[in-house]
Protein backbone atom coordinates (compact mmCIF):
# COMPACT_ATOMS: atom_id res chain seq x y z
CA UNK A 1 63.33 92.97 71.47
CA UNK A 2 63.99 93.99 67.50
CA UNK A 3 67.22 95.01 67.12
CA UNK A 4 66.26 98.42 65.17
CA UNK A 5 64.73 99.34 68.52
CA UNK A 6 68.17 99.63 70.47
CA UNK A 7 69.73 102.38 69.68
CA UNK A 8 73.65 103.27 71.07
CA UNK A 9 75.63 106.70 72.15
CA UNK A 10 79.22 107.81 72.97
CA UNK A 11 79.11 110.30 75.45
CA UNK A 12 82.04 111.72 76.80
CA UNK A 13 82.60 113.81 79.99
CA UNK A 14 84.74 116.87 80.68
CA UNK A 15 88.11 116.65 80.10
CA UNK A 16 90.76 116.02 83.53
CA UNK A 17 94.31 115.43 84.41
CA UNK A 18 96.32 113.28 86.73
CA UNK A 19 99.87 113.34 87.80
CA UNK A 20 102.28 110.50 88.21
CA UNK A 21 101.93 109.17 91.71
CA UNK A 22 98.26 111.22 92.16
CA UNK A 23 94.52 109.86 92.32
CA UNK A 24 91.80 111.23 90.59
CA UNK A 25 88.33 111.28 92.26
CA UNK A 26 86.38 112.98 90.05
CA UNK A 27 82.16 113.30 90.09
CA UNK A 28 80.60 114.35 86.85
CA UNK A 29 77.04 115.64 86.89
CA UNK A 30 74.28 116.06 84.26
CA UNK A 31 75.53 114.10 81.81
CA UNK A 32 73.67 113.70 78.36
CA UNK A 33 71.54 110.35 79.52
CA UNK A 34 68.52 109.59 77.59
CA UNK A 35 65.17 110.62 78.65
CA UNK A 36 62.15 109.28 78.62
CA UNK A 37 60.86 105.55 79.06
CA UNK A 38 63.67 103.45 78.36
CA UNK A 39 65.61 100.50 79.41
CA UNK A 40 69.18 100.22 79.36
CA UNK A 41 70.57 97.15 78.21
CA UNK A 42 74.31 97.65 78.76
CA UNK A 43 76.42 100.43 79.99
CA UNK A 44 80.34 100.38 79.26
CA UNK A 45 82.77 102.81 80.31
CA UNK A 46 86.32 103.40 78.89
CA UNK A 47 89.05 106.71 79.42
CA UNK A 48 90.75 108.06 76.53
CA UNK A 49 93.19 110.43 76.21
CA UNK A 50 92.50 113.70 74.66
CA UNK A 51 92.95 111.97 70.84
CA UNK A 52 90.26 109.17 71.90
CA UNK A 53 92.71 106.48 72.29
CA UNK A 54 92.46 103.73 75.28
CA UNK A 55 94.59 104.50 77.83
CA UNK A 56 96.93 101.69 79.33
CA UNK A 57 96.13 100.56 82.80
CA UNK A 58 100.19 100.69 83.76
CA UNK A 59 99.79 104.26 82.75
CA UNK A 60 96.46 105.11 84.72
CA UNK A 61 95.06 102.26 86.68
CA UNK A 62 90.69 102.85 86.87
CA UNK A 63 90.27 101.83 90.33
CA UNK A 64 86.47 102.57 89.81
CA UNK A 65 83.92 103.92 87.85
CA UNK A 66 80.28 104.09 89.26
CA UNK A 67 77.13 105.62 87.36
CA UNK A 68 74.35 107.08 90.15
CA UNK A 69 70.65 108.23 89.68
CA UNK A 70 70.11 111.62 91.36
CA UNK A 71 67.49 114.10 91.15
CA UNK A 72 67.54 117.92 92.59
CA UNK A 73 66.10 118.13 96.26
CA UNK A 74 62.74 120.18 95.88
CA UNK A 75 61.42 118.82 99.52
CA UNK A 76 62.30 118.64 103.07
CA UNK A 77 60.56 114.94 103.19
CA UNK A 78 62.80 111.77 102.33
CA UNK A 79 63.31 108.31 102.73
CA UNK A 80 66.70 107.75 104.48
CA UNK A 81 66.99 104.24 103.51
CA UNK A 82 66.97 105.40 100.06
CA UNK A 83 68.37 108.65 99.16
CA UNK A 84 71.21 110.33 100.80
CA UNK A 85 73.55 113.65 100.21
CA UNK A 86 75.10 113.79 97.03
CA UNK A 87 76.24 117.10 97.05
CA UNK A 88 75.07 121.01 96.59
CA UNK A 89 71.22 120.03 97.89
CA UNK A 90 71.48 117.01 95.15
CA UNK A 91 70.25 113.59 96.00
CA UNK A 92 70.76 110.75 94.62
CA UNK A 93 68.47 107.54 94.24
CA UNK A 94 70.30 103.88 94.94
CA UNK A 95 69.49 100.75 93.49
CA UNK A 96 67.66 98.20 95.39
CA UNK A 97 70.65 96.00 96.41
CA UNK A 98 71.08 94.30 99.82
CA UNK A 99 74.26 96.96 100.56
CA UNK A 100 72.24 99.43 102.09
CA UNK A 101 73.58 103.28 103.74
CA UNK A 102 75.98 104.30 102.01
CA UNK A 103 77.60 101.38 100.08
CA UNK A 104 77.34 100.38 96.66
CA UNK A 105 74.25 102.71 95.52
CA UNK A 106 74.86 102.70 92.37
CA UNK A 107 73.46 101.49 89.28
CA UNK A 108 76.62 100.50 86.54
CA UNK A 109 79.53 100.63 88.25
CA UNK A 110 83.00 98.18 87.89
CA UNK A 111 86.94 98.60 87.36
CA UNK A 112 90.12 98.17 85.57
CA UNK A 113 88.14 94.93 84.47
CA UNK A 114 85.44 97.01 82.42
CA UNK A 115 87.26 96.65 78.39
CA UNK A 116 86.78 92.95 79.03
CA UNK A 117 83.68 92.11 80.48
CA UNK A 118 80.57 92.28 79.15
CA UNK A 119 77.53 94.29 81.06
CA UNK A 120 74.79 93.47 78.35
CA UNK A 121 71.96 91.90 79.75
CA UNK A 122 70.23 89.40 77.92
CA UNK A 123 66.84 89.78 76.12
CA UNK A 124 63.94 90.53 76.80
CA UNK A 125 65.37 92.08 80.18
CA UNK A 126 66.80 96.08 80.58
CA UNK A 127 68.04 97.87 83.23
CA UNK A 128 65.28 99.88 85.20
CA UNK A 129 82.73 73.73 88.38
CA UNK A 130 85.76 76.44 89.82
CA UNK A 131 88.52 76.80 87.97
CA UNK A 132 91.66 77.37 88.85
CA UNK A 133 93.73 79.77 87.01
CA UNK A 134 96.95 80.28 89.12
CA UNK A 135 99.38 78.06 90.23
CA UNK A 136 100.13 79.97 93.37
CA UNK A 137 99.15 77.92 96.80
CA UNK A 138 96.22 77.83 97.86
CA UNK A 139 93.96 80.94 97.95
CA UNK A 140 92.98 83.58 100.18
CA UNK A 141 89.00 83.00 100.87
CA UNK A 142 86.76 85.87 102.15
CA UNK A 143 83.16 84.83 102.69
CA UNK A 144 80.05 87.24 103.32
CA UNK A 145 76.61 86.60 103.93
CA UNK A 146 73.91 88.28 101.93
CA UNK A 147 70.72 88.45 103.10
CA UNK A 148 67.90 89.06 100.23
CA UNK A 149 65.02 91.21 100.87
CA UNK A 150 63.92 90.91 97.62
CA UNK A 151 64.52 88.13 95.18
CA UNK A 152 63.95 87.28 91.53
CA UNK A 153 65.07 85.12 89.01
CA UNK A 154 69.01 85.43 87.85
CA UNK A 155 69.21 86.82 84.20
CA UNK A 156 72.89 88.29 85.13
CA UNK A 157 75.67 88.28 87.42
CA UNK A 158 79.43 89.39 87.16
CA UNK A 159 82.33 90.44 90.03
CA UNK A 160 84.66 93.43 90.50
CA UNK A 161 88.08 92.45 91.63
CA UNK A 162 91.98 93.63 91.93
CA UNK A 163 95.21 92.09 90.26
CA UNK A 164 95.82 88.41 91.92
CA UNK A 165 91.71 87.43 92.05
CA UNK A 166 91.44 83.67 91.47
CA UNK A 167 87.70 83.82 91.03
CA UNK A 168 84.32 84.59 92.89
CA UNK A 169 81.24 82.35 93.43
CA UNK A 170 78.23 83.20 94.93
CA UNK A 171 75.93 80.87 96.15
CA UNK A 172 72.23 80.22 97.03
CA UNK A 173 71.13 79.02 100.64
CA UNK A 174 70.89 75.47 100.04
CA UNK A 175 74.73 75.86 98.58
CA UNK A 176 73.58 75.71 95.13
CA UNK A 177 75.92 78.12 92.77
CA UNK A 178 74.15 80.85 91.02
CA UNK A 179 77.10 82.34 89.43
CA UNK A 180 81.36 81.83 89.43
CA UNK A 181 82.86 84.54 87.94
CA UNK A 182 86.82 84.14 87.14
CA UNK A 183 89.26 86.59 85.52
CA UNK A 184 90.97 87.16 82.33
CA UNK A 185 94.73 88.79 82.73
CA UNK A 186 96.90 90.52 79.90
CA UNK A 187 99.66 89.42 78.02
CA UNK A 188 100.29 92.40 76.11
CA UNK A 189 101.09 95.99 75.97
CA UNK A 190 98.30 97.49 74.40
CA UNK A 191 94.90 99.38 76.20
CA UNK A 192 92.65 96.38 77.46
CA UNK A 193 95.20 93.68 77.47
CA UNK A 194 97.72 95.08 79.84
CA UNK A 195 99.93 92.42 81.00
CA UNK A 196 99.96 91.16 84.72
CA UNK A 197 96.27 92.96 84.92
CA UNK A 198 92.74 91.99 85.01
CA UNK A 199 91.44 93.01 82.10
CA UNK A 200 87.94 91.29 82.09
CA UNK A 201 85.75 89.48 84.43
CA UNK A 202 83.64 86.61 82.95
CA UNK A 203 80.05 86.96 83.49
CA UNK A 204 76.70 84.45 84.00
CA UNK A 205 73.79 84.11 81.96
CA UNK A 206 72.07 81.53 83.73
CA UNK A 207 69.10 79.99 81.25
CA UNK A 208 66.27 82.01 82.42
CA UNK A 209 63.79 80.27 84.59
CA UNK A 210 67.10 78.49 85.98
CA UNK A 211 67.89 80.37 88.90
CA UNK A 212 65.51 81.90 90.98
CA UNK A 213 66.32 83.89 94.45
CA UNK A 214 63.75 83.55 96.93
CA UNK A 215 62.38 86.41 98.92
CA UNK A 216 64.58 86.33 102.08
CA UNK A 217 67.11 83.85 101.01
CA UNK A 218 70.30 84.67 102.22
CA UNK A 219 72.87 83.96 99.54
CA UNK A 220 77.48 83.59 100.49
CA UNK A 221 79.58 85.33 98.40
CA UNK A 222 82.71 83.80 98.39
CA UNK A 223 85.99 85.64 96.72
CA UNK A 224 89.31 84.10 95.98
CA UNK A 225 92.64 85.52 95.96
CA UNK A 226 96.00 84.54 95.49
CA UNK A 227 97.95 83.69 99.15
CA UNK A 228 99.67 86.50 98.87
CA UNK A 229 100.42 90.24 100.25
CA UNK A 230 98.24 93.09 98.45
CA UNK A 231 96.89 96.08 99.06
CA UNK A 232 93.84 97.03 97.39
CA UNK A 233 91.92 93.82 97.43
CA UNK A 234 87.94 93.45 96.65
CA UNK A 235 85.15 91.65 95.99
CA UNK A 236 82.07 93.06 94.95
CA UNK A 237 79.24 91.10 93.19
CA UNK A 238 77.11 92.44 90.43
CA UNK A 239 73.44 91.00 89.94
CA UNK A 240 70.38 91.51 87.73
CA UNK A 241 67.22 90.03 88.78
CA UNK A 242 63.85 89.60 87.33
CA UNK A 243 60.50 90.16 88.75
CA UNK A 244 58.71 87.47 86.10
CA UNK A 245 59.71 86.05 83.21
CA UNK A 246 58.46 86.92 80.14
CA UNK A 247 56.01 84.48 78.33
CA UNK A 248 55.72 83.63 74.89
CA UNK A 249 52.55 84.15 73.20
CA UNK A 250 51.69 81.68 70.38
CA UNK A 251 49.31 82.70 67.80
CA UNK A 252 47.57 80.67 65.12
């Protein structure tokens, strides 16, 4: 992909407030996406106060941001397994994940981590060992199973987590890792490098080819967290798969 054929855009939603102690859950529709047949190679997400300036997470944690394809409801006739209420007649399209109903529909979507990790995906491809890093004892593990209806070769992968996440691996079948993804925390005061936070989640960007999901594989996520009490914790896993690769073309 030439790089004078990506182009980039700031767009930034209605203003809203939030009081100390108070959660905001806002939903923001119609905003100024590009039209037209395109592929999306990142998509970032930052608040700002009303000057444009990063706002701290120890002044307003972002517990989540998510970014949903929806479309007005002009018929009677749907798929359940893929559309559900949004709201006002609106429905809204997920992504073809293995969290099915109503969890994780979306297409973007991450955290407090989001200044410091990276969501570009690696060209030609758009959007249509385990460290340790505490020295706390030993971890809290949380394993799911993931069965794949569809696979596809790896081109990205990358985890949302909470304050006191060790790391997350997932894994193939056969135990193979496809992807580890560990945190980076603050040490400062400033927007995006808050100390005692996460501020970024490393990501994968396996050599393409590399890793390839098989059609009905069933892959373990496995999330780490320090031994001790929380609230809040999570561990969601972010992947991009290909259908093919592309092939290169060599001409006399």
């Amino acid at each position: 992909m030439a790089e004078n054929d990506i182009k980039f855009a700031t767009l930034v939603s209605e203003s809203f407030e939030v009081g100390p102690g108070n959660i905001a859950a806002k939903t923001f529709l119609d905003i100024k996406f590009p039209k037209g047949h395109i592929g999306v190679k990142s998509f970032d997400v930052e608040l700002v106060d009303e000057d444009g300036n990063s706002v701290p997470l120890y002044e307003t944690y972002i517990h989540h941001w998510f970014a949903i394809k929806y479309f007005e409801n002009i018929t009677l006739s749907r798929n359940i397994k893929q559309y559900h209420d949004l709201r006002n007649g609106d429905v809204f399209q997920r992504n073809q994940g293995t969290c099915q109903g109503y969890m994780l529909p979306h297409y973007w979507g991450l955290g407090a981590e989001s200044r410091g990790t990276s969501s570009n995906l690696p060209d030609p491809f758009a959007e249509y060992t385990i460290q340790r890093i505490h020295d706390s004892d030993s971890p809290h593990v949380q394993k799911a199973n993931i069965p794949m209806e569809k696979g596809g070769y790896l081109i990205y992968g990358t985890v949302h987590m909470h304050t006191g996440v060790v790391n997350a691996t997932l894994y193939g079948q056969d135990g193979r890792i496809l992807c580890t993804s560990s945190p980076k925390y603050g040490t400062g005061k400033e927007a995006g490098n808050e100390k005692g936070y996460v501020v970024g989640m490393s990501g994968c960007y396996p050599k393409p080819g590399s890793m390839k999901i098989k059609d009905g594989e069933i892959l373990t996520l496995e999330s780490r967290y320090e031994n001790k009490f929380r609230t809040g914790a999570m561990g969601q896993f972010y992947i991009y798969l290909a259908d093919q690769l592309q092939t290169k073309v060599v001409k006399d």
